[in-house]
Protein backbone atom coordinates (compact mmCIF):
# COMPACT_ATOMS: atom_id res chain seq x y z
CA UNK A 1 15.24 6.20 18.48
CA UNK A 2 12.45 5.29 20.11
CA UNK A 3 11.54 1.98 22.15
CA UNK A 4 8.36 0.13 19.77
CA UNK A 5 5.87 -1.50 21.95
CA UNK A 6 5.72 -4.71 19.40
CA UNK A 7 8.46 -6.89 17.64
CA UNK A 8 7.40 -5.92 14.37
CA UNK A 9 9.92 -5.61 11.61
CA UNK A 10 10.44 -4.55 7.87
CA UNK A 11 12.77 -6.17 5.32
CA UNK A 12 12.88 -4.26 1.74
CA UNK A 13 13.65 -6.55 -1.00
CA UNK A 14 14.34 -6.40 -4.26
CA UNK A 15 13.66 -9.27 -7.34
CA UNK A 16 15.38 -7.92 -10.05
CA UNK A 17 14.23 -6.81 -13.29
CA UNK A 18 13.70 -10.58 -15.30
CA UNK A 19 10.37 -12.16 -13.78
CA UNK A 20 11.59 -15.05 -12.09
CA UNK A 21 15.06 -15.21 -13.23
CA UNK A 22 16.71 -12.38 -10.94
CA UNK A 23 15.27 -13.58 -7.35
CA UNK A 24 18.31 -14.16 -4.79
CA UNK A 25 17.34 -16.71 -2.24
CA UNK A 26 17.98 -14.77 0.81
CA UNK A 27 15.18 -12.33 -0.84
CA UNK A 28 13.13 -15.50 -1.38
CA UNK A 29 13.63 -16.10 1.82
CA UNK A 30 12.70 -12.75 3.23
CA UNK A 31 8.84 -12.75 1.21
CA UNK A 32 7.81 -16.46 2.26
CA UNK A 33 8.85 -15.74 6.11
CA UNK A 34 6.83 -12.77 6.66
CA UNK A 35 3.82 -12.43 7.53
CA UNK A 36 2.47 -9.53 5.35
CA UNK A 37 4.10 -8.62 2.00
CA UNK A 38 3.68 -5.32 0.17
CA UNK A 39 4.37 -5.03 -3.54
CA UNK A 40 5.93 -2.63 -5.57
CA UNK A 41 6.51 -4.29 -9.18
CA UNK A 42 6.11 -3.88 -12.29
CA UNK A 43 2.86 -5.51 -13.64
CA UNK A 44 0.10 -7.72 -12.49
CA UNK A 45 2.01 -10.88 -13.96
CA UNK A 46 4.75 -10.09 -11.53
CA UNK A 47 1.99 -10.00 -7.95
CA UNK A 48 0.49 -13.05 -9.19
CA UNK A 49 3.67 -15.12 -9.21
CA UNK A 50 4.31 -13.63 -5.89
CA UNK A 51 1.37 -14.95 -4.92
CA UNK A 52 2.77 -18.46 -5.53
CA UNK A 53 5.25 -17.55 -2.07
CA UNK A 54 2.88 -16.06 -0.02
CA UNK A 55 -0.58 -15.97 0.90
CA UNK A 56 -1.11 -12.01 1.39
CA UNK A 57 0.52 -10.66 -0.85
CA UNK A 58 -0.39 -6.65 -0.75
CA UNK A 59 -0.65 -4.68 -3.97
CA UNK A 60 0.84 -0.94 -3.47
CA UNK A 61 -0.18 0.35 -7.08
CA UNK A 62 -3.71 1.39 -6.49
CA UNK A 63 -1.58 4.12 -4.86
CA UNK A 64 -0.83 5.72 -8.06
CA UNK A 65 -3.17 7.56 -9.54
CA UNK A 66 -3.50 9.94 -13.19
CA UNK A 67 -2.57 13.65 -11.88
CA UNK A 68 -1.61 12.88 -8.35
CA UNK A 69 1.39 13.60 -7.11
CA UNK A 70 4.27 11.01 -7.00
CA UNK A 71 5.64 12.15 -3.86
CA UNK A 72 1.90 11.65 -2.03
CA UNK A 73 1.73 8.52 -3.73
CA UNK A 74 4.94 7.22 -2.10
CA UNK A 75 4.17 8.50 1.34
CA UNK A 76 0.60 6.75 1.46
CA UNK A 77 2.89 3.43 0.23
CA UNK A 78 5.46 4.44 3.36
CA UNK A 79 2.73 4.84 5.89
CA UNK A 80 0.77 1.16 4.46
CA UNK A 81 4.05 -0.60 5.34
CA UNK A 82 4.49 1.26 8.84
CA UNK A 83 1.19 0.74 9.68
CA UNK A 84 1.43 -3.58 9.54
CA UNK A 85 5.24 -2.67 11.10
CA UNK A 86 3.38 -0.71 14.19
CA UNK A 87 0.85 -3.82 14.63
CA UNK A 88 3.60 -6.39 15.34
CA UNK A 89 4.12 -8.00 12.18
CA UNK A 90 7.14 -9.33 10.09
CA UNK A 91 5.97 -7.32 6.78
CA UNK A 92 8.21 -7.62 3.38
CA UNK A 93 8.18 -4.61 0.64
CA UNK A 94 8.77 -6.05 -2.28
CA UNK A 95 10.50 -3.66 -5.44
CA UNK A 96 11.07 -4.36 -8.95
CA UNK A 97 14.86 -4.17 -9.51
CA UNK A 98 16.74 -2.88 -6.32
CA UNK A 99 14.83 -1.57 -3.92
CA UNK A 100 17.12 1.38 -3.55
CA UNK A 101 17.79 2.44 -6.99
CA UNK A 102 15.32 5.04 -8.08
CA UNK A 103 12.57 3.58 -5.26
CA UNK A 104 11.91 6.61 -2.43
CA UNK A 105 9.58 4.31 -0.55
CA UNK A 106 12.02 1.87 0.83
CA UNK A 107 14.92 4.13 1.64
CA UNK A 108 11.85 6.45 3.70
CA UNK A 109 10.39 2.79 5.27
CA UNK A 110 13.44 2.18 6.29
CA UNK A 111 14.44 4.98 8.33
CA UNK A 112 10.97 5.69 9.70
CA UNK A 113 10.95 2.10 10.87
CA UNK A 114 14.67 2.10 12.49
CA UNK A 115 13.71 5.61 13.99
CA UNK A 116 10.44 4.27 15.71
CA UNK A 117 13.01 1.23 16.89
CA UNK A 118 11.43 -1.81 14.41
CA UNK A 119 14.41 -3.87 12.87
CA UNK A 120 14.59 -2.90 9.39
CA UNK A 121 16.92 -4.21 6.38
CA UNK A 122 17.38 -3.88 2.70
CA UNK A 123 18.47 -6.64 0.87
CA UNK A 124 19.32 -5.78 -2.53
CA UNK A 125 18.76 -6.79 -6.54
CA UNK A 126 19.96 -6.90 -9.96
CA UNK A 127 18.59 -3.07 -11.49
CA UNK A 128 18.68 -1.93 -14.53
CA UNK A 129 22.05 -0.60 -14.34
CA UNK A 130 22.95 -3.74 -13.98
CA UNK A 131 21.15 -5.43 -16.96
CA UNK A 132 22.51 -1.97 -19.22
CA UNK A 133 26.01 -3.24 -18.32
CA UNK A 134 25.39 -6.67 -19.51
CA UNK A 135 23.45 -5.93 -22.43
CA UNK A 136 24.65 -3.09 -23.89
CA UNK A 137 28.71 -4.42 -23.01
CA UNK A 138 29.62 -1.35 -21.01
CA UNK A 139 32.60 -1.94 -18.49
CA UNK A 140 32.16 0.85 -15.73
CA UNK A 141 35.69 0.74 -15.19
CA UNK A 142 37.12 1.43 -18.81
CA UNK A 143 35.72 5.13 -19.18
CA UNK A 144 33.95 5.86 -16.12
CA UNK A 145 30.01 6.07 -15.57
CA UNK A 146 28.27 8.78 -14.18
CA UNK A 147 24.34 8.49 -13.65
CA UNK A 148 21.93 11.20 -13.86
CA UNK A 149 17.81 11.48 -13.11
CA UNK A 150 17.08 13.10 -17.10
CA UNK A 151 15.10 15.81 -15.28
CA UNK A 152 17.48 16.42 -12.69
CA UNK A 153 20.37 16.42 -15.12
CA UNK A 154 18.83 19.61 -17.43
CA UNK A 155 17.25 21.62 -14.14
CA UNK A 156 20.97 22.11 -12.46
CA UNK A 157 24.12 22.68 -13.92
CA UNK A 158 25.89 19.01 -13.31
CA UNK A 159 29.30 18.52 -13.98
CA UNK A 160 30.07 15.37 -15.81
CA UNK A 161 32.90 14.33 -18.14
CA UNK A 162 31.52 13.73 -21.48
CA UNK A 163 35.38 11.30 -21.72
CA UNK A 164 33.05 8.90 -19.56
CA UNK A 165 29.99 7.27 -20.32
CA UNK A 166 26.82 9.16 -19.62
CA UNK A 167 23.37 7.55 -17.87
CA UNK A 168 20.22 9.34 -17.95
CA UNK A 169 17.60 7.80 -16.22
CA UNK A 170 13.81 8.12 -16.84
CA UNK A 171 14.33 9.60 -20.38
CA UNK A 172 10.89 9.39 -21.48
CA UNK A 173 10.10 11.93 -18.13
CA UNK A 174 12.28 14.42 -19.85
CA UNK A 175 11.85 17.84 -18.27
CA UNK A 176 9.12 17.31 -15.89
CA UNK A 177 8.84 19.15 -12.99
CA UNK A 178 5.47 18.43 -11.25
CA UNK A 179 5.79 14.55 -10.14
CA UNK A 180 2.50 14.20 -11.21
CA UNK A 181 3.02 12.83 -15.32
CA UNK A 182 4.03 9.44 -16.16
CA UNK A 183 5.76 10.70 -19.86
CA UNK A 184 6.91 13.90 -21.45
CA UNK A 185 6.76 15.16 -25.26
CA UNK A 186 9.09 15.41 -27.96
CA UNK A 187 9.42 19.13 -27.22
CA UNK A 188 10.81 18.25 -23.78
CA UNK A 189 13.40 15.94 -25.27
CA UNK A 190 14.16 18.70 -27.79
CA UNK A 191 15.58 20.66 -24.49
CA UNK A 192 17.20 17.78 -23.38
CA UNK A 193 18.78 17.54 -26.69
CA UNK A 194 19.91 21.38 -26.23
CA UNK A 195 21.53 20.49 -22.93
CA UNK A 196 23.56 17.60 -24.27
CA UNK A 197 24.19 19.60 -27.90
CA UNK A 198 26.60 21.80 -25.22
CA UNK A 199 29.10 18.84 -25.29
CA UNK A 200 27.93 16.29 -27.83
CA UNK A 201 27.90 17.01 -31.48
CA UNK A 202 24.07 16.00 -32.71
CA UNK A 203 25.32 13.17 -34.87
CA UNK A 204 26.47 11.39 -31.94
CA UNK A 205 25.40 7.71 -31.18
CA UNK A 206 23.34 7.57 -28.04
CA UNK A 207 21.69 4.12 -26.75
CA UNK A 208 18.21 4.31 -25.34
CA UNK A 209 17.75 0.92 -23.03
CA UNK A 210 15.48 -0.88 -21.71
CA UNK A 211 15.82 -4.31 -19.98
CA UNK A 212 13.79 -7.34 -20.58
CA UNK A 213 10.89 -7.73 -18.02
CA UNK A 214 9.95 -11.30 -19.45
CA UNK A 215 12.03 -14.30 -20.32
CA UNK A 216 11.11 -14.51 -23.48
CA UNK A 217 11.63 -11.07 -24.36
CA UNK A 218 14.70 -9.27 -25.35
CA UNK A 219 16.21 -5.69 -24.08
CA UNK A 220 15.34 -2.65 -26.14
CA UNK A 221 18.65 -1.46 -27.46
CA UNK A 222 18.54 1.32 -30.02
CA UNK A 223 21.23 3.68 -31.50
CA UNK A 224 20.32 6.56 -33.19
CA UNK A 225 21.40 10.31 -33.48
CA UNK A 226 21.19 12.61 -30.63
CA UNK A 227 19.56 15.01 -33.41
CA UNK A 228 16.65 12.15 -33.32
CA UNK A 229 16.24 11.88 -29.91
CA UNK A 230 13.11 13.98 -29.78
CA UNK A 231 11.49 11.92 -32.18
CA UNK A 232 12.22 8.28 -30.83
CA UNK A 233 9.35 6.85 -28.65
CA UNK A 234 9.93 6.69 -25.00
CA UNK A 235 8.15 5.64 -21.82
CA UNK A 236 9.31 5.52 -18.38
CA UNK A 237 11.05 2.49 -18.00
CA UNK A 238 13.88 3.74 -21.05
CA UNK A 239 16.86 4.81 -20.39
CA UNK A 240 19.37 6.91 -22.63
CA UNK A 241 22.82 5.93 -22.49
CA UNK A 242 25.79 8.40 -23.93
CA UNK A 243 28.94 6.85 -24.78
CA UNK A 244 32.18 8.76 -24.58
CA UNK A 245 32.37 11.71 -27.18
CA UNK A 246 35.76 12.64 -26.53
CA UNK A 247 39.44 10.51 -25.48
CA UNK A 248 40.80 11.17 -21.49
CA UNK A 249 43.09 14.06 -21.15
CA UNK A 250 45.98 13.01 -19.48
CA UNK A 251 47.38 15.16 -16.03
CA UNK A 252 50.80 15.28 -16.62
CA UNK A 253 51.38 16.87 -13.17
CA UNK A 254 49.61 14.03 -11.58
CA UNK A 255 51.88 11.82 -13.30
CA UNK A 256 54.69 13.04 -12.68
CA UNK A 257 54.44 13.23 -9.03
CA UNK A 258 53.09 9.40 -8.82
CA UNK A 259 56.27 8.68 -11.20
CA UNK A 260 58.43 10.12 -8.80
CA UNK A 261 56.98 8.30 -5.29
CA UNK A 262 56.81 5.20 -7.43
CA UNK A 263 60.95 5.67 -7.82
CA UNK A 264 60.94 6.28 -3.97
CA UNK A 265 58.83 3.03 -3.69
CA UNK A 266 61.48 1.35 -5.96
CA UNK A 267 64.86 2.53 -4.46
CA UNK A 268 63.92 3.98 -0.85
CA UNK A 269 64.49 -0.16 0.43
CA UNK A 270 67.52 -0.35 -1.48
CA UNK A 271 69.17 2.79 0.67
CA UNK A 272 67.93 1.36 3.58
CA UNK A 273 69.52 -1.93 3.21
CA UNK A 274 73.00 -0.18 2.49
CA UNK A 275 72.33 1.43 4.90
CA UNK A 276 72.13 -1.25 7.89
CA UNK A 277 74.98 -3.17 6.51
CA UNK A 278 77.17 -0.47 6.08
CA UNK A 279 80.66 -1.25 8.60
């Protein structure tokens, strides 16, 4: 780590997926006390309300652009955040959701600040995951979750427990591999369809999700075949959500060993005890 010549510093924040309604204070906090904020949000809606807490409030969606690369796109966004860092200056990054679920810009910003010896923090926010749980009713802890990228997911051989739930992330990117579109075809989805058809029957109910961006909107939450998958009408900000297509198998092995230490547990004291007061 090196020794910075300024007292600049970098706080990531994140304000949630519901304009308005998701803000914690301490990120509140973070984007009124800096002096420059960048923002990475959803819509024009979202930068002008920022621009209620803050005078300079920094757009980073210009950086996007039809046929260029993601991955540039998010290193111009890193190096735009450094470069106020560098000069001195308290800077904010402010993400849509959590700005460290599915956001490569802040977890890079981050390191490439603390490397160069700025103070740098993340303070997170309610994602979409967290919204799915609440809308949709899904208890984590009941089945298990287990949370894919969609591309990722049918380009490598994952293991995952189709006894569990199943998240797949950026369905309506389905099978791309250049970083460079913002949605795939139904052809795509058809091979995503393929993938699942290995452990899912094609009449099972899947859930594609999306979570309310507005107040006075409501979530996107539509079952329908995996078969019609291919067919539904997706975008970027969906999300296709696979409940449980088959009951946990038991370990009886497992078991039986934790039924045996939990005897030890239950008589091991009682042996002691006779133990020390034994004449």
């Amino acid at each position: 780590m090196s020794t910075p010549t300024s007292t600049g510093s970098l706080a990531c924040v994140g304000i949630g997926i519901t304009l308005g309604s998701h803000i914690s204070p301490l990120a509140r906090s973070y984007i009124e006390s800096s002096e420059v904020v960048f923002a990475a949000v959803s819509d024009g809606v979202v930068e002008l309300w920022l621009a209620q807490m803050h005078p300079d409030v920094r757009s980073l969606q210009p950086y996007y652009g039809e046929g260029k690369s993601r991955k540039e796109t998010y290193r111009q966004m890193v190096e735009a955040i450094m470069t106020e860092v560098r000069a001195g200056k308290r800077v904010c990054g402010v993400f849509y959701g959590h700005p460290g679920v599915f956001a490569w810009a802040p977890h890079r910003a981050i390191k490439v600040a603390r490397q160069e010896g700025y103070r740098a923090h993340m303070e997170p926010g309610i994602s979409s995951e967290d919204c799915l749980y609440a809308d949709v009713g899904i208890d984590p802890g009941t089945y298990g979750c287990q949370h894919f990228e969609t591309s990722q997911f049918m380009l490598y051989r994952r293991r995952f427990d189709p006894s569990a739930w199943l998240i797949l992330w950026q369905v309506g990117l389905a099978g791309d591999q250049t970083s460079k579109r913002f949605a795939t075809g139904a052809a795509y989805r058809q091979v995503l369809v393929d993938v699942l058809a290995r452990d899912y029957p094609l009449d099972h109910e899947v859930i594609v999700y999306r979570a309310a961006t507005l107040p006075i909107q409501s979530p996107r939450i539509e079952r329908l075949k995996l078969s019609e998958l291919p067919r539904a009408e997706l975008t970027m900000s969906d999300t296709l959500a696979v409940p449980p297509a088959q009951p946990m198998q038991a370990d009886p092995d497992i078991q039986a060993r934790l039924t045996a230490l939990d005897d030890i547990s239950v008589f091991e004291p009682l042996l002691r005890e006779q133990v020390t007061t034994a004449p």
